[in-house]
N, C-alpha and C. Protein backbone atom coordinates (compact mmCIF):
# COMPACT_ATOMS: atom_id res chain seq x y z
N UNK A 1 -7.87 18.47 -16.00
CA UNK A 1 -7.89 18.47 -14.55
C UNK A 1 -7.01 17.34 -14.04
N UNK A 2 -5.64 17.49 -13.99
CA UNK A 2 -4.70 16.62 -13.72
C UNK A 2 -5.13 15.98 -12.38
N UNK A 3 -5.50 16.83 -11.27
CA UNK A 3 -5.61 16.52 -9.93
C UNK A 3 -7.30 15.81 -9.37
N UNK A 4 -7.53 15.45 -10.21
CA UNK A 4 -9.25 15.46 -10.22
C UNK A 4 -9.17 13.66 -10.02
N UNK A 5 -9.50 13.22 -8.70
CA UNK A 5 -9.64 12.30 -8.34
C UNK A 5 -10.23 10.85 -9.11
N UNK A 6 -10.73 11.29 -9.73
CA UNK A 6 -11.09 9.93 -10.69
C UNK A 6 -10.07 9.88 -11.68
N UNK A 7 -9.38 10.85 -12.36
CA UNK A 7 -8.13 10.74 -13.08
C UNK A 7 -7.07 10.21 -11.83
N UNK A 8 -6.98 10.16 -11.23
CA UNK A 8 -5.63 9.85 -10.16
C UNK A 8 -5.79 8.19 -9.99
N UNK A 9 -7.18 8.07 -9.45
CA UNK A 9 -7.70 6.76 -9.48
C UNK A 9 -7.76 5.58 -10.22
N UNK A 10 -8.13 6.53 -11.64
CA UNK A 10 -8.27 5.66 -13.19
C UNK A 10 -6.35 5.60 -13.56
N UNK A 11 -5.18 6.31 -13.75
CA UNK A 11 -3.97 6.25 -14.04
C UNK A 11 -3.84 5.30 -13.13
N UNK A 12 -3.68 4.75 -11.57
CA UNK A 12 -2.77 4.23 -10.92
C UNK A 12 -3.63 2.68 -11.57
N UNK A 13 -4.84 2.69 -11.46
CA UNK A 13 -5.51 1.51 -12.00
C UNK A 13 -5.04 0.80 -13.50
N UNK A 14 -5.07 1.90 -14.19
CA UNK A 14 -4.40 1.43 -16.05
C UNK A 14 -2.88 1.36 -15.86
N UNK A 15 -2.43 1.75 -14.52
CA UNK A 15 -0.34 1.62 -14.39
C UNK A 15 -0.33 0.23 -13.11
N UNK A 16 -1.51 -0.56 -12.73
CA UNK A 16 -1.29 -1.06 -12.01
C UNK A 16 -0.10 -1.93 -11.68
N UNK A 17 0.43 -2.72 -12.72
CA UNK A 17 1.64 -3.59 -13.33
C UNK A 17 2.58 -2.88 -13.51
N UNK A 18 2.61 -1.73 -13.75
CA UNK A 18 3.78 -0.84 -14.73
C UNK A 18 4.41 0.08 -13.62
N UNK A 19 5.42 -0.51 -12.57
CA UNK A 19 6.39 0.27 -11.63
C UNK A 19 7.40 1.50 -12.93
N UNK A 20 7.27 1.43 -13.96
CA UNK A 20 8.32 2.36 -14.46
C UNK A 20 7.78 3.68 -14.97
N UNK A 21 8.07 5.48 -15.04
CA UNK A 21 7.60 6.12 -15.04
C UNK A 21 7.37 7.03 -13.25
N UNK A 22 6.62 7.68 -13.00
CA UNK A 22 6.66 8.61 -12.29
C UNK A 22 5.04 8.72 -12.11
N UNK A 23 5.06 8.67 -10.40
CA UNK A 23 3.83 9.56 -10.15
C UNK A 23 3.46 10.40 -8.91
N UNK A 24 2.63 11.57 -9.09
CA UNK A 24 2.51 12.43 -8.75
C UNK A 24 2.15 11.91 -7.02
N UNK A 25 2.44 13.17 -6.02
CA UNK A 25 1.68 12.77 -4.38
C UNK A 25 0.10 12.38 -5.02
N UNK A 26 -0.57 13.39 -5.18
CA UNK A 26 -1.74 13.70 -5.03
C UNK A 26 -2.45 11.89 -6.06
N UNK A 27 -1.70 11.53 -6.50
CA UNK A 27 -1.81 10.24 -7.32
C UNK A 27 -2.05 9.31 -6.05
N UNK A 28 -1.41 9.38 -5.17
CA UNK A 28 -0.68 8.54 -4.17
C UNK A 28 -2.01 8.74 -3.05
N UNK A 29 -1.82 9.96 -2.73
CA UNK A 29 -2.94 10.22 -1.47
C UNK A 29 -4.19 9.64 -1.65
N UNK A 30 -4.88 10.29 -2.94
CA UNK A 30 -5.95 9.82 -3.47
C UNK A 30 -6.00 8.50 -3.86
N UNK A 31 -5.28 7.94 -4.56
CA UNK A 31 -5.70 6.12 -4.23
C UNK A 31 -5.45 5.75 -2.95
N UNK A 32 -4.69 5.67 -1.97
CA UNK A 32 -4.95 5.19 -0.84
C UNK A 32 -5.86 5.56 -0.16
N UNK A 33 -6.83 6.81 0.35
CA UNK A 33 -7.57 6.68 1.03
C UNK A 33 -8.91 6.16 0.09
N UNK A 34 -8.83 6.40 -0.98
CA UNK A 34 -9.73 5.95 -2.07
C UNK A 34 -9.74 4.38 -1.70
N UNK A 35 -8.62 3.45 -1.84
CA UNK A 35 -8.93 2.03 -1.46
C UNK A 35 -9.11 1.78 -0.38
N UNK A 36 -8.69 2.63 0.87
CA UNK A 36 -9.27 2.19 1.97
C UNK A 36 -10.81 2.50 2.35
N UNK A 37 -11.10 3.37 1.92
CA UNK A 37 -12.82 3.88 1.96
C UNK A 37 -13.52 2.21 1.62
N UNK A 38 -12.98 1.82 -0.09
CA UNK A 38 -13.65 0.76 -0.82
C UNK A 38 -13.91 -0.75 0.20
N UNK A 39 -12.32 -0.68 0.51
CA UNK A 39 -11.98 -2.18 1.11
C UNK A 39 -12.95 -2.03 2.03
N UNK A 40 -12.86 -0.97 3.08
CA UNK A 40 -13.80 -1.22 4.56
C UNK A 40 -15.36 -0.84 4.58
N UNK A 41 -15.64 -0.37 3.18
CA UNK A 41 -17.06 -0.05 2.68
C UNK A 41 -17.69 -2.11 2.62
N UNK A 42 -16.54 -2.81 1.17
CA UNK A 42 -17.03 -3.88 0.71
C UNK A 42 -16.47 -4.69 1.81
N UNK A 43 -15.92 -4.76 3.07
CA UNK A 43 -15.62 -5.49 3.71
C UNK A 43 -17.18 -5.51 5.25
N UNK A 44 -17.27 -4.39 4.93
CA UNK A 44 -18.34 -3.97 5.72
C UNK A 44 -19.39 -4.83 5.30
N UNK A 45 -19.75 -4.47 4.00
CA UNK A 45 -20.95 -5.22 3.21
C UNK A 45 -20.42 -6.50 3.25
N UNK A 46 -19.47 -7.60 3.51
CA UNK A 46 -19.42 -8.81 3.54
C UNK A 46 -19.89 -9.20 4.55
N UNK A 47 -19.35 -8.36 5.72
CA UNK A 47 -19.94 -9.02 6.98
C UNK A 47 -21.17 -8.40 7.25
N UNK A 48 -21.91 -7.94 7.13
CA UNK A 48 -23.37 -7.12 7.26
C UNK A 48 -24.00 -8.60 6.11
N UNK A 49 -24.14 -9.04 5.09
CA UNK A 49 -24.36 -9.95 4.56
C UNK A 49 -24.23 -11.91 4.94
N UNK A 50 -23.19 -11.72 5.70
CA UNK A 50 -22.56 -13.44 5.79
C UNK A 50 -21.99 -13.40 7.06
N UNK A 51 -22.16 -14.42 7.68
CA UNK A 51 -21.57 -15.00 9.17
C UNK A 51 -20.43 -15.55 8.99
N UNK A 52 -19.78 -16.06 9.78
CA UNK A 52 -19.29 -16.97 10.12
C UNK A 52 -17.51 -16.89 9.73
N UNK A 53 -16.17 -17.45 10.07
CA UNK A 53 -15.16 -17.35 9.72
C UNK A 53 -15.14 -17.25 8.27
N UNK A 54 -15.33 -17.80 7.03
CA UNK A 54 -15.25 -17.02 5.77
C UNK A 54 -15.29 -16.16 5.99
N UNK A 55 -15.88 -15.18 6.26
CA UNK A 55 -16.20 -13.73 5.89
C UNK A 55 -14.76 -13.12 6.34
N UNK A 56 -14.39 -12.91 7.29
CA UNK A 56 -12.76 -12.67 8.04
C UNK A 56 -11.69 -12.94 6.40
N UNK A 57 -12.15 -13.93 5.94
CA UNK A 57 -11.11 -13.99 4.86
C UNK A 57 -11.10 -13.46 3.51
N UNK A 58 -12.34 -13.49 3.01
CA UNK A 58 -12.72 -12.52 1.97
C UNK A 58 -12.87 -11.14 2.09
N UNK A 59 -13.05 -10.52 3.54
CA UNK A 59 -12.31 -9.42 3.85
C UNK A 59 -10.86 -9.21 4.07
N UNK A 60 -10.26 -9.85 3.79
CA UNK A 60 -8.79 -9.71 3.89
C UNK A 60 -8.50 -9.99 2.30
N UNK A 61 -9.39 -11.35 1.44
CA UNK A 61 -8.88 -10.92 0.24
C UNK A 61 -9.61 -9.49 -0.75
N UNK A 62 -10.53 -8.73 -0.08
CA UNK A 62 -10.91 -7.57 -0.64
C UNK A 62 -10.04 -6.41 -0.54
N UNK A 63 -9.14 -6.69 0.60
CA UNK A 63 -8.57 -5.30 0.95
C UNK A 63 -7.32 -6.22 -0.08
N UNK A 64 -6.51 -7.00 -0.14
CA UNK A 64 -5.67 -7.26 -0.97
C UNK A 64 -5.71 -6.88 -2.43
N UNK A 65 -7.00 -7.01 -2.71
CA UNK A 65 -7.33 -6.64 -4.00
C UNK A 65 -7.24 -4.85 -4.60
N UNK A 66 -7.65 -4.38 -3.02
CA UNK A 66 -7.53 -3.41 -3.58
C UNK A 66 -6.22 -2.78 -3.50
N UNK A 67 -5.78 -2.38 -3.01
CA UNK A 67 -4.11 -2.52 -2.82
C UNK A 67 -3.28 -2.90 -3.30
N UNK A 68 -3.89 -3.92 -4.70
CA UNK A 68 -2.44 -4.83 -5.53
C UNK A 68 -1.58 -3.77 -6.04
N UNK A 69 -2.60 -2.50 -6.65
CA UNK A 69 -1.98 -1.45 -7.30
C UNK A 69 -0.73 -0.75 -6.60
N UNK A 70 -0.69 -0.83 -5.38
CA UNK A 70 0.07 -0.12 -4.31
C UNK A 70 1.49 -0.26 -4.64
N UNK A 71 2.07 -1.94 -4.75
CA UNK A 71 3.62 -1.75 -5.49
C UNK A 71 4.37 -1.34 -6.17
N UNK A 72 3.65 -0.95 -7.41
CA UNK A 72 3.88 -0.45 -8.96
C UNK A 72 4.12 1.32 -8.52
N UNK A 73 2.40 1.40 -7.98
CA UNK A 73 1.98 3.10 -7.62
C UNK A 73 3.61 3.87 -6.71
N UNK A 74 3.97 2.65 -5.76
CA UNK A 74 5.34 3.15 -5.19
C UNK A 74 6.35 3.41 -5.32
N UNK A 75 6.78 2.50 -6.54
CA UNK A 75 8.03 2.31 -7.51
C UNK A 75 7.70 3.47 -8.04
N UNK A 76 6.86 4.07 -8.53
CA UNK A 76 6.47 5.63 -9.67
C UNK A 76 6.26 6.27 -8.91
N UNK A 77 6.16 6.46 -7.70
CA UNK A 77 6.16 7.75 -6.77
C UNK A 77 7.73 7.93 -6.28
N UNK A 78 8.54 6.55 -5.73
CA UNK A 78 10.39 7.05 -5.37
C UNK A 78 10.80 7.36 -7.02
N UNK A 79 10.40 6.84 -7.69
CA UNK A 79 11.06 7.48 -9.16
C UNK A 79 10.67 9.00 -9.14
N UNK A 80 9.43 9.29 -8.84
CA UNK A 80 9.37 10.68 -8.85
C UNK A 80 10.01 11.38 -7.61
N UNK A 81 10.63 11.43 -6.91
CA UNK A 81 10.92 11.19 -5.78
C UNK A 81 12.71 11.83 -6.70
N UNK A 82 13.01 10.75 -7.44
CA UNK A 82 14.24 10.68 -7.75
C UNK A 82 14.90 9.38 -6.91
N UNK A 83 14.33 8.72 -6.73
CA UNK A 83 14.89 7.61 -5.23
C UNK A 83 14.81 6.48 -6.57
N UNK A 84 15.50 5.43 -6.85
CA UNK A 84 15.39 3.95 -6.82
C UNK A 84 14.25 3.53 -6.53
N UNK A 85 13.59 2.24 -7.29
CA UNK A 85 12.01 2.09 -6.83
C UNK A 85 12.64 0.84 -5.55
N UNK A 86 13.66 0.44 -5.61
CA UNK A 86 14.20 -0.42 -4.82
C UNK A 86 13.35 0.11 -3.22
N UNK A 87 13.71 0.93 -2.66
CA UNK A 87 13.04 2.02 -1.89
C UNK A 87 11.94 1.01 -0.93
N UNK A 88 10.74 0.40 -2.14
CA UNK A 88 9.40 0.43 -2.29
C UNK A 88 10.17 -0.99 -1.25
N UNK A 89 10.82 -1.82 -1.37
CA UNK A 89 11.15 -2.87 -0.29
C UNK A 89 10.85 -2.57 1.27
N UNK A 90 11.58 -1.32 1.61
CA UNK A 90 11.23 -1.28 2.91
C UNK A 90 9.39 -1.08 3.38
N UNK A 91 8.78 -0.85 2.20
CA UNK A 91 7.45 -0.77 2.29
C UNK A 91 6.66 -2.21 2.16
N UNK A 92 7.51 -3.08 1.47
CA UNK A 92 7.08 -4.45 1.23
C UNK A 92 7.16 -5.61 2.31
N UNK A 93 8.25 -4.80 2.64
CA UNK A 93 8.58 -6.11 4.06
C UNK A 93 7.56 -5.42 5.18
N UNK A 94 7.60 -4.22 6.07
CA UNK A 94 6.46 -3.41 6.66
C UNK A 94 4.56 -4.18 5.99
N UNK A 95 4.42 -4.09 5.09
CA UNK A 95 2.94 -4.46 4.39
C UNK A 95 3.10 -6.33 4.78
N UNK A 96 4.17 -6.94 4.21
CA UNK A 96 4.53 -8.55 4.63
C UNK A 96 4.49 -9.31 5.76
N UNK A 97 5.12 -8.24 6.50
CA UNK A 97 4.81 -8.29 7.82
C UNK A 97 3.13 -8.46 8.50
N UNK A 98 2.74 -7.37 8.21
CA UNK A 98 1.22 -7.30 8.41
C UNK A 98 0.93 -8.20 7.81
N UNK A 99 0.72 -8.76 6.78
CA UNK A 99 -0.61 -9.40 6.02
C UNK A 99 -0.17 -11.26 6.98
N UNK A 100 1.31 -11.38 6.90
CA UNK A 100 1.39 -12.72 7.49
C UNK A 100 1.01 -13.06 8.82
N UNK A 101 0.96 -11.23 9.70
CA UNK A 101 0.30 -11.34 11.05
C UNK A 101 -1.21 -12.26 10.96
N UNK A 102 -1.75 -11.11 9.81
CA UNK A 102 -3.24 -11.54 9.59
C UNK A 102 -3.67 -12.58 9.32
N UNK A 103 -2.63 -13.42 8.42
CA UNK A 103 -3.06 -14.54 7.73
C UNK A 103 -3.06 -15.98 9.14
N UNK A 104 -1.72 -15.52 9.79
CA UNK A 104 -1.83 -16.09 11.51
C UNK A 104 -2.95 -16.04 12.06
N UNK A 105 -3.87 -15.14 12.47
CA UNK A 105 -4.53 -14.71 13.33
C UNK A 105 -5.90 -15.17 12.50
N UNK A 106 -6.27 -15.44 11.24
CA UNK A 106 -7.95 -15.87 11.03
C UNK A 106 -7.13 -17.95 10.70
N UNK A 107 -6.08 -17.98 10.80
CA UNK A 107 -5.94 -19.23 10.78
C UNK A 107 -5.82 -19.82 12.27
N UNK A 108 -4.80 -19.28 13.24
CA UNK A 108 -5.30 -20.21 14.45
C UNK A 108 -5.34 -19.09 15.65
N UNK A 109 -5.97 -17.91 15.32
CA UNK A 109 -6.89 -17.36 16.57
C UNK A 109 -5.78 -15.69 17.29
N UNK A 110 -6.33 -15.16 17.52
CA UNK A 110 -5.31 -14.13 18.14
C UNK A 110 -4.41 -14.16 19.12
N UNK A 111 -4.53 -15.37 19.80
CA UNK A 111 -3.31 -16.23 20.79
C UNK A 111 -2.41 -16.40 20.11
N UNK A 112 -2.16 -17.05 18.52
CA UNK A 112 -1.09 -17.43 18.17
C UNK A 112 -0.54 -16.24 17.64
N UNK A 113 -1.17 -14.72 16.97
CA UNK A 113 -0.87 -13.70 16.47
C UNK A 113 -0.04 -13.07 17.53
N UNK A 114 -0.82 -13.13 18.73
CA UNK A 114 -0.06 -12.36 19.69
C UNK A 114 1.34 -13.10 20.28
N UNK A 115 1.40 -14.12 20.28
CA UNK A 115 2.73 -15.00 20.85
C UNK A 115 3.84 -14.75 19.16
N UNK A 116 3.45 -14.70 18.21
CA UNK A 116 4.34 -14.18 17.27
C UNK A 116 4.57 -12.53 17.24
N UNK A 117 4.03 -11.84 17.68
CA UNK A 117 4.37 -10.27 17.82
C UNK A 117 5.35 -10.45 18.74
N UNK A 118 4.99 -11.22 19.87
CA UNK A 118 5.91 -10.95 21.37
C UNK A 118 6.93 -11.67 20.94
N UNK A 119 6.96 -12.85 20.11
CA UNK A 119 8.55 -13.38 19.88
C UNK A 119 9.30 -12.91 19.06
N UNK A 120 8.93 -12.02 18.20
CA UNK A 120 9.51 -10.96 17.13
C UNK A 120 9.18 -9.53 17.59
N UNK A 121 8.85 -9.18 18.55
CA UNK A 121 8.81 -7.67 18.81
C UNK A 121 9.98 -6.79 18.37
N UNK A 122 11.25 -7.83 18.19
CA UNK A 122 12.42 -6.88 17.49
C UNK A 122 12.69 -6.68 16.59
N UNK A 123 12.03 -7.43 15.21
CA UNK A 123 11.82 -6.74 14.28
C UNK A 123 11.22 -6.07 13.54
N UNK A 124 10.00 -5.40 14.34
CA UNK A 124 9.25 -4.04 14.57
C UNK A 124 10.60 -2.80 15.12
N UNK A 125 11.38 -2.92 15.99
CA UNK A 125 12.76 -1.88 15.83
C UNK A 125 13.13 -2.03 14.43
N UNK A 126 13.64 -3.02 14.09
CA UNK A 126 14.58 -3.32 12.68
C UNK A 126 13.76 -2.47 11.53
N UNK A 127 12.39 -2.80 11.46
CA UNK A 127 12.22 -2.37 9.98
C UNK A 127 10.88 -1.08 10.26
N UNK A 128 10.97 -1.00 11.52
CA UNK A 128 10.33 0.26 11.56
C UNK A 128 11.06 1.89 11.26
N UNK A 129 11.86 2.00 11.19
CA UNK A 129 12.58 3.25 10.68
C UNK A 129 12.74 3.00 9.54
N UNK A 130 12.95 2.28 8.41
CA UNK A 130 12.97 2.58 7.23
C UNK A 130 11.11 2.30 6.73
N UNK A 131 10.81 1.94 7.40
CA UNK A 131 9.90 1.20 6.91
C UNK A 131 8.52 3.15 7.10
N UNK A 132 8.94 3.53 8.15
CA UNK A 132 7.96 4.73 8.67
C UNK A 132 8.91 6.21 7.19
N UNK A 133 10.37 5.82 7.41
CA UNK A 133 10.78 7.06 6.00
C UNK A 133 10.45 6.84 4.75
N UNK A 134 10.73 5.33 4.36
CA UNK A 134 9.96 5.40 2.96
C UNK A 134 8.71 5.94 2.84
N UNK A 135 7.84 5.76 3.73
CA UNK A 135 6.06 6.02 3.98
C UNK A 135 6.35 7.43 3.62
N UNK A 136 6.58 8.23 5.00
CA UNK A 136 6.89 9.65 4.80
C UNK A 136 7.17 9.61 3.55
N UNK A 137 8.50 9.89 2.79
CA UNK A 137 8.88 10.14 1.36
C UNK A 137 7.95 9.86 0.66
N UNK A 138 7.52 8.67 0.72
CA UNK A 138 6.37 8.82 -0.44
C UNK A 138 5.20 9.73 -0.65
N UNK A 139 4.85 10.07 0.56
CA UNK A 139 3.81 10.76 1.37
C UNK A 139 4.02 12.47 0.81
N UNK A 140 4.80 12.71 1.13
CA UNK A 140 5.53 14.19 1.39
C UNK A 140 6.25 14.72 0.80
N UNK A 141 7.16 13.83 0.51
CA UNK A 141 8.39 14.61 -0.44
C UNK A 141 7.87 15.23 -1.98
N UNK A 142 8.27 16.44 -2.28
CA UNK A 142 8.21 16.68 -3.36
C UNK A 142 8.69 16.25 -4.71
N UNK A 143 8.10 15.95 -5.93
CA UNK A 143 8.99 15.09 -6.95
C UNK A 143 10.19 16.47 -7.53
N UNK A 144 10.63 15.84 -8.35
CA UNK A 144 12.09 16.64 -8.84
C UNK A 144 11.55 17.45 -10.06
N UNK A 145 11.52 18.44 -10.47
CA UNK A 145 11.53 19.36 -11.31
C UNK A 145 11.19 18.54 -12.45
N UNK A 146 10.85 19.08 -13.33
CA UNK A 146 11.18 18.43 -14.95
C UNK A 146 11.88 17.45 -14.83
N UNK A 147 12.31 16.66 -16.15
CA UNK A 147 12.62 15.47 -16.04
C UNK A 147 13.37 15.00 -15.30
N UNK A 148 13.60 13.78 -14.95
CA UNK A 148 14.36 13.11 -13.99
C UNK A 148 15.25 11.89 -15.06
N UNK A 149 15.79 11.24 -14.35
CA UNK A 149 16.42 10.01 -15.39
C UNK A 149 15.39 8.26 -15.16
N UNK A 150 14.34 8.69 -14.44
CA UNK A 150 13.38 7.71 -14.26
C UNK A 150 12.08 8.42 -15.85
N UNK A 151 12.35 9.43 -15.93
CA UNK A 151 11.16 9.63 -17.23
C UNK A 151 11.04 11.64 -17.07
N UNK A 152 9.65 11.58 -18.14
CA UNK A 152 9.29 12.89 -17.75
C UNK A 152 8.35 13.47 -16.78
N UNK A 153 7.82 14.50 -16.20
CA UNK A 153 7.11 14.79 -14.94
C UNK A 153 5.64 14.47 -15.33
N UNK A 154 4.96 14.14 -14.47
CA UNK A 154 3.47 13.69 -14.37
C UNK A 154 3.11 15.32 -14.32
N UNK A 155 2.34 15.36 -15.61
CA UNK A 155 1.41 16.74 -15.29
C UNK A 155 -0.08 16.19 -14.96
């Protein structure tokens, strides 16, 4: 059962490190909403458990955690793709973006998050079009037939 969600889950987890090779959409779909379920399940349970500013941050390092897999998982989806894992950049700077918003905003308050959006609002133009096609492609595009010159096809 190639497509059977705990196999999709368990491969991107044992390839977490390993960008080389190929992987399937359904690889892709299923761990992401799979880590987002987890992160906002155990982020939930942090704050339902604990007060106070910690908690804001160990929910941010839970969702990091789960997500480490996400770089590698991308590089093996534009390989399947047939694309360069290079690709996976415009997804890195887009994700970089975010996390340094965040890391702003539980360090000195959503005043300073928001006065850095408004003084960079232009490079939300800049890296939002590559940043929204890589997504798509990864998302959508179909991989290439039988082998590719990145490896052989994920059955």
């Amino acid at each position: 059962m190639k497509d059977h969600p705990l196999h999709a889950i368990g491969r991107t987890l044992r390839l977490s490190l390993t960008p080389s090779g190929r992987s399937r959409r359904s690889e892709v779909w299923i761990y992401l909403m799979s880590a987002a379920l987890i992160a906002a399940l155990l982020s939930g349970l942090v704050s339902w458990v604990m007060e106070g500013p910690l908690t804001s941050w160990i929910g941010l390092a839970l969702v990091l955690v789960c997500v480490l897999p996400a770089p590698a998982l991308a590089v093996r989806r534009f390989h399947d793709i047939g694309l360069s894992g290079w690709w996976t950049l415009a997804l890195m700077i887009g994700a970089l973006r975010l996390l340094l918003l965040e890391i702003l905003q539980r360090s000195l308050g959503w005043d300073a998050r928001a006065m850095a959006e408004s003084i960079f609002h232009w490079v939300d133009w800049a890296i939002l079009p590559a940043f929204g096609l890589a997504y798509l492609a990864l998302l959508t595009w179909p991989g290439t037939r039988g082998d590719n010159r990145f490896g052989p096809r994920v059955t």
